[in-house]
Protein backbone atom coordinates (compact mmCIF):
# COMPACT_ATOMS: atom_id res chain seq x y z
CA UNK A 1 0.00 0.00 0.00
CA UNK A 2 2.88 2.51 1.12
CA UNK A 3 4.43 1.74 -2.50
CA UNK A 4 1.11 2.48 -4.16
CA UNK A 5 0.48 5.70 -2.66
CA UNK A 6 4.13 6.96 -3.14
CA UNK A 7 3.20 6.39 -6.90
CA UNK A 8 0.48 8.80 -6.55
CA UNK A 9 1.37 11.36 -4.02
CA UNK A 10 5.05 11.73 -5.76
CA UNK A 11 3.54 13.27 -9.17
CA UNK A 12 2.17 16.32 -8.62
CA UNK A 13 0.19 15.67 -12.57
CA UNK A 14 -2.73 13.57 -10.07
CA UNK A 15 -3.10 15.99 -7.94
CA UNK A 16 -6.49 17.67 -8.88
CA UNK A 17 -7.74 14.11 -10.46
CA UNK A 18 -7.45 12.92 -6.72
CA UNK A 19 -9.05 15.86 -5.48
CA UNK A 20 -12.11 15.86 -8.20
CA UNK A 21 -12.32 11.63 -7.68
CA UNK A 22 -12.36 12.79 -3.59
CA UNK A 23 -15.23 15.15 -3.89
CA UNK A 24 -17.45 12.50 -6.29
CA UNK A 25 -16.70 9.48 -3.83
CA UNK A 26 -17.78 11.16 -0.99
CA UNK A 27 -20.72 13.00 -2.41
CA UNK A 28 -21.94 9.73 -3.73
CA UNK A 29 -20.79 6.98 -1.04
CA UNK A 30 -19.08 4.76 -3.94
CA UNK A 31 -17.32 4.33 -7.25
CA UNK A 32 -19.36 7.10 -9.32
CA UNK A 33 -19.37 10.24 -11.74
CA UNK A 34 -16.39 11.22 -13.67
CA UNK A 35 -13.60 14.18 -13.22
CA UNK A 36 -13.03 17.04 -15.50
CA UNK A 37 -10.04 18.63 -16.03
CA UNK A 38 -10.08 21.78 -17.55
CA UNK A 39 -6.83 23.22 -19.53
CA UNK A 40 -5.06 20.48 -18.01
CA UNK A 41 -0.96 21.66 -17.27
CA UNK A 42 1.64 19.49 -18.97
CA UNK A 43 2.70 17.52 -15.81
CA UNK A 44 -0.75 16.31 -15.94
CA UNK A 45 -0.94 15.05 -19.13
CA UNK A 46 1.98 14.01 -19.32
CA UNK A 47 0.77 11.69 -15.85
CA UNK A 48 -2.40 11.11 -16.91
CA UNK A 49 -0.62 9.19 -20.31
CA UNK A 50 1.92 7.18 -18.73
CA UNK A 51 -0.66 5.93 -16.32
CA UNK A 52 -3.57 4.98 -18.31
CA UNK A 53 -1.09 3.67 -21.20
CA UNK A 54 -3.12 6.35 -23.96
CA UNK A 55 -2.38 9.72 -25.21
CA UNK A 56 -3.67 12.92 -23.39
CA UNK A 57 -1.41 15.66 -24.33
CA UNK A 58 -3.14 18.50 -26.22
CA UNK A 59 -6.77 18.40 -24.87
CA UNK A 60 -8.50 21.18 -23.98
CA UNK A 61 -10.03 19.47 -21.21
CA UNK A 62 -9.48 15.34 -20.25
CA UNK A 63 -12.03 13.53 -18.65
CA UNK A 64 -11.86 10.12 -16.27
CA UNK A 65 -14.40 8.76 -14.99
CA UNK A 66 -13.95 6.98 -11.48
CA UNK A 67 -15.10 3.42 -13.21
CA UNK A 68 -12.39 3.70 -15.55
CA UNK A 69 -9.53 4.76 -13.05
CA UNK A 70 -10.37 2.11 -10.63
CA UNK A 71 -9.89 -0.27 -13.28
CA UNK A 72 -6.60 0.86 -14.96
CA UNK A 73 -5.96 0.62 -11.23
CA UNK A 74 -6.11 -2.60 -10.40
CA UNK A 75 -4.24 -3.51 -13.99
CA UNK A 76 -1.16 -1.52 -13.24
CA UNK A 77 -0.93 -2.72 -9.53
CA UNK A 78 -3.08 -5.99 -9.17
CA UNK A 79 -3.13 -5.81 -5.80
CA UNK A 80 -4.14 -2.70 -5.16
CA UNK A 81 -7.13 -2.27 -3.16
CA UNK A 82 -10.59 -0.39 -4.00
CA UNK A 83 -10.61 3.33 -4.83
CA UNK A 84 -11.93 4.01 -1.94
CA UNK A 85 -9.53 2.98 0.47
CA UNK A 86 -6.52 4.56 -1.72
CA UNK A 87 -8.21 7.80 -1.84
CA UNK A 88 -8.83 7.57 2.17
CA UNK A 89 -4.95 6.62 2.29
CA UNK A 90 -3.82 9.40 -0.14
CA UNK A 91 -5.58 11.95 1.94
CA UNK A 92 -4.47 10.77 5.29
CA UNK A 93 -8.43 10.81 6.77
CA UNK A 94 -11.90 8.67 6.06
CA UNK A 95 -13.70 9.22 3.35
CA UNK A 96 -16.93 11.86 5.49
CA UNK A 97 -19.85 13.68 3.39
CA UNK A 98 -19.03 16.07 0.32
CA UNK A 99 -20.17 19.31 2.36
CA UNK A 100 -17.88 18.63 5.88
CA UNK A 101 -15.42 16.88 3.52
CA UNK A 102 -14.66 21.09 2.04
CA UNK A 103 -14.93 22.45 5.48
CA UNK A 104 -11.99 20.38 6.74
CA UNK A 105 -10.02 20.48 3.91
CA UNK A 106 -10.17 24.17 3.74
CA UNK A 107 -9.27 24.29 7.80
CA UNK A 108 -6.67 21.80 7.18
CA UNK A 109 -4.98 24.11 4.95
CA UNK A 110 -5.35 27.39 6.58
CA UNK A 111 -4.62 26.17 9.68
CA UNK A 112 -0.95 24.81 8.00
CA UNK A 113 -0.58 28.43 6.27
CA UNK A 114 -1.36 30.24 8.96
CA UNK A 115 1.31 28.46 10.95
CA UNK A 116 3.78 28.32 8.70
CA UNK A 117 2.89 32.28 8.48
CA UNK A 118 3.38 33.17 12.25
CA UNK A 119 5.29 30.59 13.88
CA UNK A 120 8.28 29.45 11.09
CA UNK A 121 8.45 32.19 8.72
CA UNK A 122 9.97 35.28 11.48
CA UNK A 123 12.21 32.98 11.90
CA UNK A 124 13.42 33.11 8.39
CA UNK A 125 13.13 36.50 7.06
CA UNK A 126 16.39 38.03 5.10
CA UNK A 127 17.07 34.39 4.21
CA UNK A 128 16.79 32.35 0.97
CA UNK A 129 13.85 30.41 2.76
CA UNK A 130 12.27 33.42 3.20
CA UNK A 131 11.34 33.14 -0.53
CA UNK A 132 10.28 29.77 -0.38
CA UNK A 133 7.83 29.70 2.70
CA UNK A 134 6.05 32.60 1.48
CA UNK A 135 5.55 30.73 -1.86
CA UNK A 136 4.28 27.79 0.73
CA UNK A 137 2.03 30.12 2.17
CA UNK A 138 0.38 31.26 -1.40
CA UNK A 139 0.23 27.70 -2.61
CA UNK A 140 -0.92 25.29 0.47
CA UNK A 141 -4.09 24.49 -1.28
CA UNK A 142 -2.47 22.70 -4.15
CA UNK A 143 1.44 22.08 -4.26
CA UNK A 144 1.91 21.54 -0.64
CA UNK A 145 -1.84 20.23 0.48
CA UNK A 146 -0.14 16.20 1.21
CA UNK A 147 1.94 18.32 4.09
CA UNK A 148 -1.52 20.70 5.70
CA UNK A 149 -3.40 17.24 6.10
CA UNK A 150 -1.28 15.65 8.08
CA UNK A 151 0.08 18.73 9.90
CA UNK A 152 -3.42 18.24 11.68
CA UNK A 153 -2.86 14.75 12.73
CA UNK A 154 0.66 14.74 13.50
CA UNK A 155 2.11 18.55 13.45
CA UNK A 156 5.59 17.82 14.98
CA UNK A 157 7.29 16.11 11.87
CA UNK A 158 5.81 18.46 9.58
CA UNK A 159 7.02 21.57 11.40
CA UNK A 160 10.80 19.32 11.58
CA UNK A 161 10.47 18.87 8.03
CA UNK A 162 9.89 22.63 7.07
CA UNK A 163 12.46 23.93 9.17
CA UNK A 164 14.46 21.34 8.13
CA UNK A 165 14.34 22.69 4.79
CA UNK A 166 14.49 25.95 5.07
CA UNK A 167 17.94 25.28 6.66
CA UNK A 168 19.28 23.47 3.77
CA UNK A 169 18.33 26.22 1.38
CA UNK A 170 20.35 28.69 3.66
CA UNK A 171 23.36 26.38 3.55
CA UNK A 172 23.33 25.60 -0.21
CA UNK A 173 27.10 26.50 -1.30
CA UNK A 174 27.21 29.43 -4.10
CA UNK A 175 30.74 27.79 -5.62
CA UNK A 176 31.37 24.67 -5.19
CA UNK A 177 29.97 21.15 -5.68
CA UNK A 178 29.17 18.92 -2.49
CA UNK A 179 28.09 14.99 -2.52
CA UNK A 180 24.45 15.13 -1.40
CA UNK A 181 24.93 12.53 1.10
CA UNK A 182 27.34 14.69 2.83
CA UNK A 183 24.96 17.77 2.28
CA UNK A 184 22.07 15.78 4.11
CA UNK A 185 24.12 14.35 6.99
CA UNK A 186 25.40 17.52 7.85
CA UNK A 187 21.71 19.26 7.84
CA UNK A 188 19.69 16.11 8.93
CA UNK A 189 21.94 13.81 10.55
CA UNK A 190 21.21 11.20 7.88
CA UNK A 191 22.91 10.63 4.29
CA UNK A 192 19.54 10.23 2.69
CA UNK A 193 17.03 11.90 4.33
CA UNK A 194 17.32 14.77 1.29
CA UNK A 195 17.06 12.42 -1.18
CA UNK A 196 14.84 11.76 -4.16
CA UNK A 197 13.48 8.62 -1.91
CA UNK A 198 14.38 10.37 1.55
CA UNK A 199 11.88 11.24 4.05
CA UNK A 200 12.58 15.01 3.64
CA UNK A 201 13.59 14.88 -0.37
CA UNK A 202 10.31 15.69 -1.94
CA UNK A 203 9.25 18.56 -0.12
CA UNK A 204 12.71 20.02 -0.59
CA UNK A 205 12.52 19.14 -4.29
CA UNK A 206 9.64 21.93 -4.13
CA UNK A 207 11.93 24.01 -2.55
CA UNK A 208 14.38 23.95 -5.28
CA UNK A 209 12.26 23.78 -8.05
CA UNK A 210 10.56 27.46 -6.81
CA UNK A 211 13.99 28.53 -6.53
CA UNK A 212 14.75 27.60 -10.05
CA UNK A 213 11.50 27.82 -11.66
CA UNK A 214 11.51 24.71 -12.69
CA UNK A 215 8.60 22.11 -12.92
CA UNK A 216 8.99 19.77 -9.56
CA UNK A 217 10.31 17.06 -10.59
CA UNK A 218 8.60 13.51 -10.30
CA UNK A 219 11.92 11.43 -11.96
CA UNK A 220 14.37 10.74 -10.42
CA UNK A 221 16.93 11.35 -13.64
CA UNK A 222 15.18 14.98 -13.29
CA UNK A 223 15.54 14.88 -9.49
CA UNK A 224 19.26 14.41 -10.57
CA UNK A 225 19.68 17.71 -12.81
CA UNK A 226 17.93 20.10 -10.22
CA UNK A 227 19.76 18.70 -7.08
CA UNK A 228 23.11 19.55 -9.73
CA UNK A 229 21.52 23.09 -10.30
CA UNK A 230 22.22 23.59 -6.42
CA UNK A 231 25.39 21.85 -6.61
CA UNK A 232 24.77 18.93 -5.07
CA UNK A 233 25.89 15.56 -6.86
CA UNK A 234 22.95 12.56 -5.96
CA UNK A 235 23.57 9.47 -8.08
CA UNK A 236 26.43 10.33 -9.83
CA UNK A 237 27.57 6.97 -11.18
CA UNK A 238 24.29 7.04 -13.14
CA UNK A 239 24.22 10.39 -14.52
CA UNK A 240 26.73 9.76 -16.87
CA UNK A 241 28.21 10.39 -20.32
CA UNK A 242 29.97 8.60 -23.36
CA UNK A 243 32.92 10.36 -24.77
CA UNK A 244 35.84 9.30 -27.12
CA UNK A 245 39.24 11.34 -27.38
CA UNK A 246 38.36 14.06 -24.81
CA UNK A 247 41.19 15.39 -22.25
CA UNK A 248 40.04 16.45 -19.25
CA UNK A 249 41.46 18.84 -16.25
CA UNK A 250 41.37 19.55 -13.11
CA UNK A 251 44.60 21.11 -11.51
CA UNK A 252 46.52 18.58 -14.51
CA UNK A 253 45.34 16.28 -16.94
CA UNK A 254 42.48 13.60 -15.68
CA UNK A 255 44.89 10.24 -15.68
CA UNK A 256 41.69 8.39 -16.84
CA UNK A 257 40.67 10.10 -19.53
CA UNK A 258 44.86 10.46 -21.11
CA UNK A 259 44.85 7.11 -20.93
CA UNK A 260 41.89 5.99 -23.16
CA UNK A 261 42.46 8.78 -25.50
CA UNK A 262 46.00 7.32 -26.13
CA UNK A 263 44.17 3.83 -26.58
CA UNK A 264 41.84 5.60 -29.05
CA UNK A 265 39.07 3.74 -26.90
CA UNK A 266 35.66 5.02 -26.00
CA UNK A 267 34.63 5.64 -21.96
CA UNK A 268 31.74 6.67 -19.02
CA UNK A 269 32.27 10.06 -17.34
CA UNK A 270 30.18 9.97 -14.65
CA UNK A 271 28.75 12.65 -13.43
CA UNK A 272 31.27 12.64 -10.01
CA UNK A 273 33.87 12.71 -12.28
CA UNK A 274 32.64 15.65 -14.19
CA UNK A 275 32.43 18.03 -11.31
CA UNK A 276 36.24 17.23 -10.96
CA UNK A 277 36.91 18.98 -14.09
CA UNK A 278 37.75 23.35 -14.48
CA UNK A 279 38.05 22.53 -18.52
CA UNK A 280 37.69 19.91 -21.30
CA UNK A 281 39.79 20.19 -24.39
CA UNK A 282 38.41 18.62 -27.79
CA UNK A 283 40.38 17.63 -30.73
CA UNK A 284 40.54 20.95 -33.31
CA UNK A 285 38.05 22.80 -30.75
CA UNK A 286 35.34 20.40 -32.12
CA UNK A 287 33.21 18.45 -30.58
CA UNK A 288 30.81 15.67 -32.87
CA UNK A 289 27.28 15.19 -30.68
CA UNK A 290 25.30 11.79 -31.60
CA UNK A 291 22.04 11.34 -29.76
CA UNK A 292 21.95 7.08 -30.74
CA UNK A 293 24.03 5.08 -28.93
CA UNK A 294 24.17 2.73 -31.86
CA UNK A 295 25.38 5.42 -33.90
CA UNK A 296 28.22 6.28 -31.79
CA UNK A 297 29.12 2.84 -31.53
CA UNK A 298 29.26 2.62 -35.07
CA UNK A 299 31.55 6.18 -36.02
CA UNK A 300 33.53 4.78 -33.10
CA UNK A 301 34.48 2.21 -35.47
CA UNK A 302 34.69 3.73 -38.74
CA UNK A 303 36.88 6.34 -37.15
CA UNK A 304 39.43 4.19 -35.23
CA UNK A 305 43.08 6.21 -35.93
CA UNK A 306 41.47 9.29 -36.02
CA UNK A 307 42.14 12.00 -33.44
CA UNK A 308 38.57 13.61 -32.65
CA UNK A 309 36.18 13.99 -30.33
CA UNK A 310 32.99 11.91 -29.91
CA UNK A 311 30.11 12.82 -27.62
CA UNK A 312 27.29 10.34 -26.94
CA UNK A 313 23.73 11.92 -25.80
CA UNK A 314 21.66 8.69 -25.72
CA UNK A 315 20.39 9.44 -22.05
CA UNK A 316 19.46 13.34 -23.46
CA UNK A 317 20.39 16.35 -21.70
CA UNK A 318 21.40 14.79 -18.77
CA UNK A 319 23.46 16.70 -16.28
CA UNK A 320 26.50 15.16 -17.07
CA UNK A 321 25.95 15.71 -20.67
CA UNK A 322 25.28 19.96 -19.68
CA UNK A 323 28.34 20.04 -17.64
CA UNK A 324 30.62 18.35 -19.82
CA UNK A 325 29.26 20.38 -23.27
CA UNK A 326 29.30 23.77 -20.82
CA UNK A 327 33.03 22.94 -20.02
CA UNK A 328 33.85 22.09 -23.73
CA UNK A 329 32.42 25.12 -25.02
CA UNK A 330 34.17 27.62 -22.09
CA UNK A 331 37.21 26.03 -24.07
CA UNK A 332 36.36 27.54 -26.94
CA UNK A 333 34.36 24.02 -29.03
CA UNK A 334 32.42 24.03 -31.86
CA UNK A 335 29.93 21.72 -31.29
CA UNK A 336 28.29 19.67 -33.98
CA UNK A 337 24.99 17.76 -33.21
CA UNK A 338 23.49 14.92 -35.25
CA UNK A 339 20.06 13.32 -33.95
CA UNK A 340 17.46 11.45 -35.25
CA UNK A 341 14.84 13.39 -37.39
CA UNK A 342 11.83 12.76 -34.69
CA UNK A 343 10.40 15.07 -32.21
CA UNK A 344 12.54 13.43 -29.72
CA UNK A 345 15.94 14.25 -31.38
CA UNK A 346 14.86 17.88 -32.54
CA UNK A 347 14.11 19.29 -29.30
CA UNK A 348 17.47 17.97 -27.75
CA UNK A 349 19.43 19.73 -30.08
CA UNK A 350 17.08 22.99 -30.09
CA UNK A 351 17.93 23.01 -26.47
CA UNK A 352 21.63 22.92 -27.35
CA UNK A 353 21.27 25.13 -29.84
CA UNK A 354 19.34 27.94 -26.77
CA UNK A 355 22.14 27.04 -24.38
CA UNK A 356 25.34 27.07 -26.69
CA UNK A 357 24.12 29.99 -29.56
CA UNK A 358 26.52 30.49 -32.98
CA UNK A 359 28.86 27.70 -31.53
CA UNK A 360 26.66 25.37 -32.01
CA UNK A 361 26.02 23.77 -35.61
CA UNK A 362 23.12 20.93 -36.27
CA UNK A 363 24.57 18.70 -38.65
CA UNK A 364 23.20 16.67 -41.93
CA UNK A 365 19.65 17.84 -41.69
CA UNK A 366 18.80 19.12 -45.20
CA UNK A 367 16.00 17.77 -47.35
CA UNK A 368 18.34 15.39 -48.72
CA UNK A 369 19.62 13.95 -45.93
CA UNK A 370 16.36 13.33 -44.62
CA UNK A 371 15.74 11.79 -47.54
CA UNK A 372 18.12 9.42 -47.69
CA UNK A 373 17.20 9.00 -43.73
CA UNK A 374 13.76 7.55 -44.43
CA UNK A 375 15.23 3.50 -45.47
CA UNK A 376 14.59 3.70 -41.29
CA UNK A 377 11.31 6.12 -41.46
CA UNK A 378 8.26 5.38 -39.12
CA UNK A 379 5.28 7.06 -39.32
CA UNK A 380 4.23 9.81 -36.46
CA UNK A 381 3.51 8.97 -33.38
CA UNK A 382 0.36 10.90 -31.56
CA UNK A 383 2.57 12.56 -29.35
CA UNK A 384 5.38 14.12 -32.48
CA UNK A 385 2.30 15.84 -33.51
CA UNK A 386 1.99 18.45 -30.76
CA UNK A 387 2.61 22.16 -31.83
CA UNK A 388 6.22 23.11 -30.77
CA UNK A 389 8.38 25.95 -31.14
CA UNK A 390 12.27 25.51 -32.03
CA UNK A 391 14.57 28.58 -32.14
CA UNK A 392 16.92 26.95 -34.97
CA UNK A 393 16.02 27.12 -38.08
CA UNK A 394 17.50 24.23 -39.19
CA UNK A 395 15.32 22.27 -37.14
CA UNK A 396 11.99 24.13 -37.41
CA UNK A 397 12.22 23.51 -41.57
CA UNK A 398 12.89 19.95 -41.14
CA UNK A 399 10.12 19.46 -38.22
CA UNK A 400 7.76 20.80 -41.33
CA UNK A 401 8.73 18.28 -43.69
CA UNK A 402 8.36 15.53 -41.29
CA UNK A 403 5.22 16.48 -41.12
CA UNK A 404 4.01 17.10 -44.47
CA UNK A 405 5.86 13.76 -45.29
CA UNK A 406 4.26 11.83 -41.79
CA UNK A 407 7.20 9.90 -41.40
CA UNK A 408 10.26 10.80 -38.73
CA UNK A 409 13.73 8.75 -39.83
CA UNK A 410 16.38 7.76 -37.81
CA UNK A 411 19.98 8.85 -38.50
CA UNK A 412 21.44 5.30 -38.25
CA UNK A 413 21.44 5.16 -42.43
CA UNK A 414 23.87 8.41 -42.45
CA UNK A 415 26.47 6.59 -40.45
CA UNK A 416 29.17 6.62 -42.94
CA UNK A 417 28.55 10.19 -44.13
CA UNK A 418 28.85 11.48 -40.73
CA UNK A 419 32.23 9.60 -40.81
CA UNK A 420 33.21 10.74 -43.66
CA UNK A 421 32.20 14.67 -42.65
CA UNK A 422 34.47 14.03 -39.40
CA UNK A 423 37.83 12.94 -41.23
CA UNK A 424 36.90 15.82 -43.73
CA UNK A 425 36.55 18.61 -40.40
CA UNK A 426 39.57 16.56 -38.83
CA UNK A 427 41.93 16.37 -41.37
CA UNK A 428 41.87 12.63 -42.91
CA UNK A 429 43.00 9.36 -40.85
């Protein structure tokens, strides 16, 4: 049960469904009526899709009617129990009539804001958390509602977690990067309690995400990136890239990555070792970007002897990936990006193209190479066919004729022309 409701209360995208499915069960005494979202937000469609297995993304307004949730329930976790008793555990409280069922939620809340407002937030003022609690404050009815219920039942560990917190956000180093386990033992006394899993890591996950603006993440890859974004390293070892003939530094030359580039072989930065590094120098100030594994397997290959430099992105803008690109191009890289020719692939390099400007060059997508693309084309999926807006236009023109054509292509087939552009760029073999 614990496992089920962690599934639920961890995405923010079910919030409102829970609160809509709430108000019919109790109104009704049973399994009845349906919810209607209205201009449904992206982290709920996006929720809303990966749970029911169907496509939601672009509607005006979804609709789910308790029937139908209670049985896409049971066949995603088979032993879950009715709706009923996962609402009454999601909420912390029995399932009471529709009319005292408002009352008590709204004095649940206030009474949460109202403490937060008089007792925690003096406390604070002039500080980072200052920022944050007030933002509590204005959004206890929504974002932070999991936290007012059971203030009322149990107020002690809520008020520990808060202040818990708002300490870590004061302490958050400006220049420097810090192992999150150390960062959480030395505000909590425990190595994970701040974690993506930890008993304190989603509500400061809110935290940072306000201080970002960023969307709260409910990944943990994307748990990974903002934790980075406040310079603390959580999983590392798997937030990782794939380079080939890249020297690193520190205060001299990273040992590791001198030795595979004079083996001419292919390794994993994590992203640990990353946050080692004050600069990254690529072969000719160039660096060749491939998002398909396969693809950099391949070039890997076809390029053996050559001096270059070969970037994997097959996990996507990872933090790893940002760092390492960031450090390349502070260096003074060109960097060249090649991706498939599907939504997917587009948008990664679009957002290389926002963060990295004139230095960075998409690479073999014109009409004809497209073209010559499609011996791996598929048609569109639902979810390619959402209106977005790329900056390059590079990308923009070819996202058109993907979709006057219907088909995206994969950039596997332009393997040996992407070798052949690198020993042009580099020189020959």
């Amino acid at each position: 049960m614990e496992e089920l409701l962690q599934y639920f209360m961890r995405d923010a995208g079910f919030s409102r469904l829970m609160e809509g499915m709430w108000d019919l069960f109790a109104r009704h005494g049973r399994c009845f009526g349906a919810v209607r979202l209205l201009k449904p937000y992206d982290y709920e469609e996006k929720a809303l899709s990966e749970f029911f297995k169907r496509d939601y993304y672009n509607q005006a307004l979804i609709r789910i009617s308790l029937a139908d949730f209670e049985r896409q329930l049971h066949r995603v976790f088979p032993e879950a129990p009715g709706l009923g008793v996962l609402l009454e555990g999601y909420f912390a409280r029995p399932l009471t009539s529709h009319l005292d069922d408002n009352k008590e939620r709204v004095r649940v809340r206030d009474s949460f804001a109202s403490y937060v407002k008089t007792e925690i937030l003096p406390e604070y003022e002039g500080t980072e958390a200052e920022h944050w609690l007030r933002e509590m404050i204005a959004h206890m009815r929504r974002t932070y509602k999991q936290w007012a219920e059971r203030f009322i039942t149990d107020p002690d560990p809520m008020v520990e977690q808060v202040k818990t917190v708002c300490n870590a956000l004061n302490a958050l180093s400006q220049d420097e990067y810090i192992l999150l386990s150390d960062f959480s033992e030395r505000i909590c006394g425990h190595p994970q309690s701040l974690d993506f899993y930890g008993s304190h890591g989603p509500l400061f996950l809110r935290a940072l995400a306000r201080r970002y603006n960023v969307p709260i993440p409910n990944q943990l890859e994307d748990s990974i990136s903002l934790y980075w974004q406040a310079g603390l390293l959580s999983n590392g070892v798997l937030n990782n890239v794939t380079v080939l003939g890249l020297l690193a530094y520190g205060d001299v030359v990273d040992t590791a990555c001198e030795y595979y580039d004079s083996l001419g072989e292919a390794h994993v930065l994590t992203l640990e070792n990353i946050s080692r590094f004050t600069r990254a120098v690529a072969y000719k100030r160039r660096v060749f970007i491939v998002e398909s594994a396969n693809v950099f397997a391949l070039l890997c290959e076809r390029l053996r002897g050559l001096r270059c430099t070969l970037v994997c992105a097959a996990s996507g803008m990872n933090a790893a990936l940002d760092r390492l690109l960031t450090l390349c191009y502070e260096s003074g890289a060109d960097l060249y990006y090649s991706g498939n020719m599907d939504l997917k692939g587009l948008l990664l390099g679009d957002g290389m193209y926002s963060r990295f400007g004139k230095r960075f060059k998409p690479w073999r997508y014109k009409k004809a190479d497209y073209e010559q693309a499609l011996t791996y084309g598929h048609h569109l999926l639902p979810d390619e066919k959402k209106d977005v807006a790329l900056h390059n236009d590079t990308f923009a023109s070819l996202l058109s004729l993907i979709r006057k054509n219907g088909k995206t292509a994969s950039h596997l087939p332009l393997v040996e022309i992407l070798a052949a552009d690198i020993k042009k760029y580099m020189g020959g073999l």
